[in-house]
Protein backbone atom coordinates (compact mmCIF):
# COMPACT_ATOMS: atom_id res chain seq x y z
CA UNK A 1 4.99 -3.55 -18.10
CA UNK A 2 8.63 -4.54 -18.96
CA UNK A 3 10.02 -7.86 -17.32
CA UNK A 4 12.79 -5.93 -16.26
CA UNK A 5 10.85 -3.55 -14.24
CA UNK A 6 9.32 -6.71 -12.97
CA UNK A 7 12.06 -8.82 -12.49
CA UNK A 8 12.65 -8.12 -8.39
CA UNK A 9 9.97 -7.03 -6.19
CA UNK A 10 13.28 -6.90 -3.55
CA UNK A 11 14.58 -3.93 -5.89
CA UNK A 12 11.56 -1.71 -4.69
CA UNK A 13 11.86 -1.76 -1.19
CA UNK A 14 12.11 -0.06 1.22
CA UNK A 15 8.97 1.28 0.61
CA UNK A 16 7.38 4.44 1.93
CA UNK A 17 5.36 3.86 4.67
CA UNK A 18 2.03 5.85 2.59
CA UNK A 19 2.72 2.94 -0.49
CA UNK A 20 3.25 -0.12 1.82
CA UNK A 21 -0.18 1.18 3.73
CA UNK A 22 -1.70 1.42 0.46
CA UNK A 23 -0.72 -1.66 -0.65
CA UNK A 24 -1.98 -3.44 2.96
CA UNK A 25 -5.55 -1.45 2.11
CA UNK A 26 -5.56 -2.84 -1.47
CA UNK A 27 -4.86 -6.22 -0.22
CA UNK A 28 -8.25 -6.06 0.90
CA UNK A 29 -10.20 -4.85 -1.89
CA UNK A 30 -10.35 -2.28 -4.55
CA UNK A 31 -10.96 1.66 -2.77
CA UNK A 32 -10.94 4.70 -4.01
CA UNK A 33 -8.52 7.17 -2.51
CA UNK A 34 -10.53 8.78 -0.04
CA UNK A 35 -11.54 5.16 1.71
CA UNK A 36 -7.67 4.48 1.06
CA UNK A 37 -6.68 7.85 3.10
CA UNK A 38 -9.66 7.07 6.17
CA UNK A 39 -8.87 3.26 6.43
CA UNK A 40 -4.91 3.90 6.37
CA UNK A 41 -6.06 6.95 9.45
CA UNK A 42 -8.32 3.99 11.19
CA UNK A 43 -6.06 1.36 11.27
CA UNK A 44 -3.15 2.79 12.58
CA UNK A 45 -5.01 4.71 15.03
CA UNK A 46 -4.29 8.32 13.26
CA UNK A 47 -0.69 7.73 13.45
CA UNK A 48 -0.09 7.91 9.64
CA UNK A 49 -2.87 10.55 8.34
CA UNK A 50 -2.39 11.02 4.29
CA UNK A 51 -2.49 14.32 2.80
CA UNK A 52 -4.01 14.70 -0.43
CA UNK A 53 -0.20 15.23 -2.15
CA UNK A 54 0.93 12.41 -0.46
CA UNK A 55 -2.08 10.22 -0.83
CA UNK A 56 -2.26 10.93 -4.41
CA UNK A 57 1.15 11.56 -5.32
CA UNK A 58 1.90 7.86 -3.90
CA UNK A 59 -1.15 6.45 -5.59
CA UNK A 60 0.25 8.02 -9.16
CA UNK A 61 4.07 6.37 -8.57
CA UNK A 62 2.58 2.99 -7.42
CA UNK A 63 0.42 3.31 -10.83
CA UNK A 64 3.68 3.72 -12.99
CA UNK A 65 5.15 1.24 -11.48
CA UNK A 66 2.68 -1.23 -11.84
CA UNK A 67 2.18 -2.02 -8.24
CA UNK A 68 -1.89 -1.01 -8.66
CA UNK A 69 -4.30 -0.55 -11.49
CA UNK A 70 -7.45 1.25 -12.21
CA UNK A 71 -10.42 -0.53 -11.92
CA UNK A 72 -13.00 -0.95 -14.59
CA UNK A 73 -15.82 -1.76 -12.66
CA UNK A 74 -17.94 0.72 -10.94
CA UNK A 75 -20.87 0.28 -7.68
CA UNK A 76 -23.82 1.55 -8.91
CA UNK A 77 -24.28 4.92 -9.74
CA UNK A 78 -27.13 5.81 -7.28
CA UNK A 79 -24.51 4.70 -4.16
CA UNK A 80 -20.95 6.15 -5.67
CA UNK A 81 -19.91 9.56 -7.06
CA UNK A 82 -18.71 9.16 -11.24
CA UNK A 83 -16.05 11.00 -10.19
CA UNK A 84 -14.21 8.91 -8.19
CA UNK A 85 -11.16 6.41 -9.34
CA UNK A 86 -11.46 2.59 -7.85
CA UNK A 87 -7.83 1.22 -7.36
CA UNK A 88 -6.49 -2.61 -6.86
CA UNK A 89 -3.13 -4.31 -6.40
CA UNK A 90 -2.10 -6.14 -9.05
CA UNK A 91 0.16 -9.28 -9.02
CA UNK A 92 3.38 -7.32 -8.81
CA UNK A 93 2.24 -5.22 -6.35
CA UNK A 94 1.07 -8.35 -3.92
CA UNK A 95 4.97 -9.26 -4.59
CA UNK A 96 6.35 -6.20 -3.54
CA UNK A 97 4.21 -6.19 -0.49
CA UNK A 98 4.93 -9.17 0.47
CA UNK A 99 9.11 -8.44 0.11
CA UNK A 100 8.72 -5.63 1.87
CA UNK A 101 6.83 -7.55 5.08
CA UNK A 102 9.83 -10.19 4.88
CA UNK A 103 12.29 -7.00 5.21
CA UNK A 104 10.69 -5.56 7.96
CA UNK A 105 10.34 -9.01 10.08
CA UNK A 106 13.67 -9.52 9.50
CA UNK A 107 14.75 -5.72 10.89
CA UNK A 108 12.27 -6.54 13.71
CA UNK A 109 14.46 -9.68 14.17
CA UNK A 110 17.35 -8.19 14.13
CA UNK A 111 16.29 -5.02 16.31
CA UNK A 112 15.12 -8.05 19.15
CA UNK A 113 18.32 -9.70 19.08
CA UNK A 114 20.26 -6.46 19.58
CA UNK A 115 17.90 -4.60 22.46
CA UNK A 116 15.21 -7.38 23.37
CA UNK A 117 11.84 -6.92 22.82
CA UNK A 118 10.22 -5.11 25.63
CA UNK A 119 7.42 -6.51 27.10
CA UNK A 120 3.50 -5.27 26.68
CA UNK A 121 1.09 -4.35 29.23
């Protein structure tokens, strides 16, 4: 990828929240996209629920951009189907995420100082 397609992670954001979710889920390992599409369902309690145009559509811009890569390596056969593509976040991805957080704390900042922050049960 070009340096100037890498030179500002800043430039990507705001991010969609399917590609920042996938990026969070990536953080943690390589997946392949079904795993992505249940763990992004799981941890946000069904809230965000990926569609397979969304889920893949995202996972096929984020590969352009060189946020993610393919993965070479494969479980074993006996426990995996040969048809499914293992995904991880690459360095420029991790960047991007990690611009994108900073963003939204500071809009979470900014949202407190203007209303408060209501308090939880």
């Amino acid at each position: 990828m070009s340096q100037e397609k890498h030179s500002d992670a800043v430039n990507l954001t705001p991010l969609s929240p399917a590609v920042f979710h996938i990026l969070l889920s990536l953080g943690e390992g390589e997946r392949h996209g079904y795993a992505l599409k249940r763990e992004i369902a799981l941890r946000t309690g069904g809230k965000l629920k990926l569609g397979p145009g969304v889920l893949y559509g995202s996972i096929n811009k984020m590969l352009e951009l060189g946020l993610i890569e393919e993965s070479d390596e494969r479980p074993d056969p006996h426990l995996d189907d040969e048809r499914r593509r293992y995904y991880r976040i690459t360095p420029y991805g991790r960047k991007v995420a990690q611009a994108e957080a900073v963003r939204m704390q500071e809009l979470v900042q900014l949202a407190s100082a203007r209303f408060g922050v209501p308090k939880h049960a």
